[in-house]
PDB file of N, CA and C in Angstrom:
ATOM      1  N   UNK A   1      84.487 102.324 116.164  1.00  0.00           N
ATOM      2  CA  UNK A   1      84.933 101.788 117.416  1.00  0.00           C
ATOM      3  C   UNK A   1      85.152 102.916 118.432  1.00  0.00           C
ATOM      4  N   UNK A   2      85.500 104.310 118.064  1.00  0.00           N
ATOM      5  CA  UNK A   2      85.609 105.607 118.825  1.00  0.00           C
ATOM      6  C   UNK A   2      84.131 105.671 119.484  1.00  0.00           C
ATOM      7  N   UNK A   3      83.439 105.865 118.192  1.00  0.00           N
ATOM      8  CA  UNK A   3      82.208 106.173 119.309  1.00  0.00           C
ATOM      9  C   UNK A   3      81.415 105.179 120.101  1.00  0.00           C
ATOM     10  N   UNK A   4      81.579 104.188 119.682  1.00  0.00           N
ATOM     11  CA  UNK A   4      81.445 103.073 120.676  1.00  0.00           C
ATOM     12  C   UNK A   4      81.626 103.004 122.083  1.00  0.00           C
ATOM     13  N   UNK A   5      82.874 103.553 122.049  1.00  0.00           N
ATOM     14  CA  UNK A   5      83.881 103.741 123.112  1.00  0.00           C
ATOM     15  C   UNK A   5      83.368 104.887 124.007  1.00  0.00           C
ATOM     16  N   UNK A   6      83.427 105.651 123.460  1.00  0.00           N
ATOM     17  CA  UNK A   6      82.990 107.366 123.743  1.00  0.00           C
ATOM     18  C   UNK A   6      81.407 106.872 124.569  1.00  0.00           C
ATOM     19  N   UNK A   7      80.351 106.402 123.950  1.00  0.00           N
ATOM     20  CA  UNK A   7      79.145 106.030 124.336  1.00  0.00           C
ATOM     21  C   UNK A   7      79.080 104.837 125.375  1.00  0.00           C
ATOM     22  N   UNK A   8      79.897 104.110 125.528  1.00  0.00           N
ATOM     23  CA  UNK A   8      80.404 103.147 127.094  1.00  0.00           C
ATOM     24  C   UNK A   8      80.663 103.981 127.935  1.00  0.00           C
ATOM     25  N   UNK A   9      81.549 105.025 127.638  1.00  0.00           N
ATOM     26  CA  UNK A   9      82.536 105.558 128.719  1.00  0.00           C
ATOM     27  C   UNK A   9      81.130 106.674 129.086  1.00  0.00           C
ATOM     28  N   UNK A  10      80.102 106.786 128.253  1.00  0.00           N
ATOM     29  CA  UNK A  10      79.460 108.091 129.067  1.00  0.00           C
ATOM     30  C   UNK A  10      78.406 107.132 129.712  1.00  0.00           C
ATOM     31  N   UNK A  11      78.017 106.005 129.104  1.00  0.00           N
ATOM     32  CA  UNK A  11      76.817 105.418 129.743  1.00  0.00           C
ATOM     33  C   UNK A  11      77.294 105.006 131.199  1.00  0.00           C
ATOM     34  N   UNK A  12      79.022 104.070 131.570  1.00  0.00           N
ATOM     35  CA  UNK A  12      79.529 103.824 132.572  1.00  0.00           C
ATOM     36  C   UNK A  12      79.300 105.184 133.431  1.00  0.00           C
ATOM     37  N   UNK A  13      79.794 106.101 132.990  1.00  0.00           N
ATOM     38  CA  UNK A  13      79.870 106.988 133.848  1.00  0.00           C
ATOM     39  C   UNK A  13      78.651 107.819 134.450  1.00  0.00           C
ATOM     40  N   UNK A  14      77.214 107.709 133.782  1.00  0.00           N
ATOM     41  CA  UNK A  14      76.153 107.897 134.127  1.00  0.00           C
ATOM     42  C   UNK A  14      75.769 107.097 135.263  1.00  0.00           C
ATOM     43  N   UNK A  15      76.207 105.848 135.006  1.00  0.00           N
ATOM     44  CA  UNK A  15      75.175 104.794 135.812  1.00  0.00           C
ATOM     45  C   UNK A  15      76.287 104.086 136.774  1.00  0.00           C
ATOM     46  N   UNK A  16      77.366 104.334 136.671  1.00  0.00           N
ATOM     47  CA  UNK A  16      78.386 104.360 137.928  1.00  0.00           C
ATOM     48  C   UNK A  16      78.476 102.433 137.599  1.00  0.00           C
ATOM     49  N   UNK A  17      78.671 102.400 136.743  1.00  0.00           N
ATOM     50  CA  UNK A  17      79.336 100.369 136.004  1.00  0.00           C
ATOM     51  C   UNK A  17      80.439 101.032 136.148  1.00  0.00           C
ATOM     52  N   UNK A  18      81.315 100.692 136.859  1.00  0.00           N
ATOM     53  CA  UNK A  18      82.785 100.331 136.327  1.00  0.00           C
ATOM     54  C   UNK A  18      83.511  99.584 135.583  1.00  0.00           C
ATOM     55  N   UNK A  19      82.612  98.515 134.887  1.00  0.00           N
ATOM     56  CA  UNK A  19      83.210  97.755 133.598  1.00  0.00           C
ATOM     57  C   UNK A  19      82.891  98.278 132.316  1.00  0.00           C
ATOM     58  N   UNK A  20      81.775  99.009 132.552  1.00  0.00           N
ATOM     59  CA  UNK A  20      80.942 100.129 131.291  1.00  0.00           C
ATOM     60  C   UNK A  20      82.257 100.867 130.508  1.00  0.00           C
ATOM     61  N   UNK A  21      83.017 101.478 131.982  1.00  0.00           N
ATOM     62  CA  UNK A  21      83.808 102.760 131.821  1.00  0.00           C
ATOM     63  C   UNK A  21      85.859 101.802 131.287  1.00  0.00           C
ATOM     64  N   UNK A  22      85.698 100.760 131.757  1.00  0.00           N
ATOM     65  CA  UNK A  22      86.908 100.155 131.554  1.00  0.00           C
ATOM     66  C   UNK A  22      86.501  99.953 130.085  1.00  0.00           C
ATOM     67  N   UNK A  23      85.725  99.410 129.425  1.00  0.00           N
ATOM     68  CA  UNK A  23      85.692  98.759 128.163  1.00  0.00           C
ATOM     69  C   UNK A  23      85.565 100.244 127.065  1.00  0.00           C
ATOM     70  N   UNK A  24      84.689 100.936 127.485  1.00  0.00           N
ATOM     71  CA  UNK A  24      84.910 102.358 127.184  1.00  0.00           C
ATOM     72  C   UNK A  24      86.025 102.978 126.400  1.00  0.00           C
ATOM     73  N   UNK A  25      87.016 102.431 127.518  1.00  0.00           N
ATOM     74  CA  UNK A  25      88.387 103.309 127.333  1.00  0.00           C
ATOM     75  C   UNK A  25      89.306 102.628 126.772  1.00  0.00           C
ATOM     76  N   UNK A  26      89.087 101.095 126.605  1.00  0.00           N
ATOM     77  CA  UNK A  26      89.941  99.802 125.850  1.00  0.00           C
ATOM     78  C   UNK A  26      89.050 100.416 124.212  1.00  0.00           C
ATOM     79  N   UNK A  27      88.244 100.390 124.211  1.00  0.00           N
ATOM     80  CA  UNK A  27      87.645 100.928 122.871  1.00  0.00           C
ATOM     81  C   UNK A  27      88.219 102.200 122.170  1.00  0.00           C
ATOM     82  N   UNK A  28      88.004 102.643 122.962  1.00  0.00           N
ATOM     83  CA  UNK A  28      88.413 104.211 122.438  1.00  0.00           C
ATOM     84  C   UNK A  28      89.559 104.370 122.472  1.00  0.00           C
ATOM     85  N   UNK A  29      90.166 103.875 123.074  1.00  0.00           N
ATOM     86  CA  UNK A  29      91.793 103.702 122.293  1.00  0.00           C
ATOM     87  C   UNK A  29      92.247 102.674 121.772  1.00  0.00           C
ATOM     88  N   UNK A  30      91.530 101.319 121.351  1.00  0.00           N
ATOM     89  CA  UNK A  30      92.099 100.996 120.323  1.00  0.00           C
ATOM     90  C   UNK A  30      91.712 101.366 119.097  1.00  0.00           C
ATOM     91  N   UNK A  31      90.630 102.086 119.247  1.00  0.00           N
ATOM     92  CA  UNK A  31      89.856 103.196 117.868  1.00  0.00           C
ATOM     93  C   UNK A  31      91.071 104.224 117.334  1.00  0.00           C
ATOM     94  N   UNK A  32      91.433 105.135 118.221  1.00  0.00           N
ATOM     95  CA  UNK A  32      92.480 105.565 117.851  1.00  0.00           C
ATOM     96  C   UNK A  32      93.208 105.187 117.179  1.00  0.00           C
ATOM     97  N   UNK A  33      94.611 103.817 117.886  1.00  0.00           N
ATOM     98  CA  UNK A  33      95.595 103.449 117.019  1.00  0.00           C
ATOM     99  C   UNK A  33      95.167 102.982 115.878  1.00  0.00           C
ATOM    100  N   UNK A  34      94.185 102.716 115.782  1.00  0.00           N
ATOM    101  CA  UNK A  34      93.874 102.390 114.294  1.00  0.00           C
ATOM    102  C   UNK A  34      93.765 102.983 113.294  1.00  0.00           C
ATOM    103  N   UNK A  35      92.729 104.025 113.878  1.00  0.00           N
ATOM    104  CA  UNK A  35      92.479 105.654 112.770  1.00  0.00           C
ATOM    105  C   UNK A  35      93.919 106.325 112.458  1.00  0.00           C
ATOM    106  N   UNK A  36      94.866 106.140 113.240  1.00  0.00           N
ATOM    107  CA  UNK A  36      96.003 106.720 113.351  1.00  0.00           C
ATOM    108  C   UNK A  36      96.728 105.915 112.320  1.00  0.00           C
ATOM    109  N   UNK A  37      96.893 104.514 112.634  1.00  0.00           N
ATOM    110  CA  UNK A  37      97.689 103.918 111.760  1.00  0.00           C
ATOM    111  C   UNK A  37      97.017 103.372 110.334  1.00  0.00           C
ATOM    112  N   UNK A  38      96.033 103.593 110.193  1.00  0.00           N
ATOM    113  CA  UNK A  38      95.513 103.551 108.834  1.00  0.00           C
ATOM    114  C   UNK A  38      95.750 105.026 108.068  1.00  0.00           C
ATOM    115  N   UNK A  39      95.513 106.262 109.011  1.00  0.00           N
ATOM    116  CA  UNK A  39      96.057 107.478 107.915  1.00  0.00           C
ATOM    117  C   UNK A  39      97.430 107.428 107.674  1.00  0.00           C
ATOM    118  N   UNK A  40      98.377 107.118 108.033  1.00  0.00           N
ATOM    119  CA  UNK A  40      99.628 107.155 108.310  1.00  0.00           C
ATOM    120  C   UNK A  40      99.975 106.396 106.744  1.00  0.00           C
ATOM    121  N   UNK A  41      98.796 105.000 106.162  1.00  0.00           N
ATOM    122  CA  UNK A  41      99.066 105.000 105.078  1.00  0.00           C
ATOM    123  C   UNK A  41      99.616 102.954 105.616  1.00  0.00           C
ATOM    124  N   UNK A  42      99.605 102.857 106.940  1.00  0.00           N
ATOM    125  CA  UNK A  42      99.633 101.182 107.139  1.00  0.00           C
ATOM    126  C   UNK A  42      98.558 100.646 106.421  1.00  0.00           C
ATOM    127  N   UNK A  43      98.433  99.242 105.757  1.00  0.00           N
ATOM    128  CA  UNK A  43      97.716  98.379 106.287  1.00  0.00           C
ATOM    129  C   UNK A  43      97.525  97.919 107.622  1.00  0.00           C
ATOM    130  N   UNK A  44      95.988  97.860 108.045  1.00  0.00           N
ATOM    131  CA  UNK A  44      95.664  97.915 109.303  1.00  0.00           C
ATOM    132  C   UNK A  44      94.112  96.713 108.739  1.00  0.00           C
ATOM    133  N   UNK A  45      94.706  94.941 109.354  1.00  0.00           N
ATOM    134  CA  UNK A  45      93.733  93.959 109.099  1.00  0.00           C
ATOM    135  C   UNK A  45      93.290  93.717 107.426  1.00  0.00           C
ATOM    136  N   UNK A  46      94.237  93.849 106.766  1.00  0.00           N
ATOM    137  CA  UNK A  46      94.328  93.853 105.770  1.00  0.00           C
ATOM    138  C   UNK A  46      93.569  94.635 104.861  1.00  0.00           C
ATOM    139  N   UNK A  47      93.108  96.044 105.256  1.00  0.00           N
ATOM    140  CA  UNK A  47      92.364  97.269 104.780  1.00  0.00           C
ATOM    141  C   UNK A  47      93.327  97.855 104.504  1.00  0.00           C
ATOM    142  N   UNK A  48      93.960  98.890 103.180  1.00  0.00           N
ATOM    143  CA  UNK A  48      94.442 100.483 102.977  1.00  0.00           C
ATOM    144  C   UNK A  48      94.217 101.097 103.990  1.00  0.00           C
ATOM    145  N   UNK A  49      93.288 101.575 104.436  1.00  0.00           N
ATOM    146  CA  UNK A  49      92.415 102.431 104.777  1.00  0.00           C
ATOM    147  C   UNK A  49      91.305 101.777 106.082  1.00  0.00           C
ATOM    148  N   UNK A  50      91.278 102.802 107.141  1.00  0.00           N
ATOM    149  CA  UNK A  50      90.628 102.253 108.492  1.00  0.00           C
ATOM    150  C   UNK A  50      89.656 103.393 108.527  1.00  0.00           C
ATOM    151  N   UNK A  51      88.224 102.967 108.350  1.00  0.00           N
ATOM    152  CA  UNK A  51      87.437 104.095 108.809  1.00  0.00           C
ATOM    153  C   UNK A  51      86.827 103.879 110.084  1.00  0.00           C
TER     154      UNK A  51
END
């Protein structure tokens, strides 16, 4: 979901979408809290573990 995110936010920002670059950044940080709260050792959607 990071690079997902990461690859919106560069395509938005190539081609000047401003919804490209909003969804981008809703991605890429909910990629984060996840990666974050799955190492931390949560269940995260009923996974151990969030890759």
């Amino acid at each position: 979901m990071i690079v997902l995110g990461i690859i919106l936010l560069v395509v938005g920002f190539l081609t000047g979408i401003g919804i490209l670059w909003t969804i981008g950044i809703i991605l890429a940080v909910i990629g984060a809290i996840l990666w974050i709260l799955g190492s931390m050792g949560h269940a995260v959607a009923g996974r151990r573990h969030y890759w």
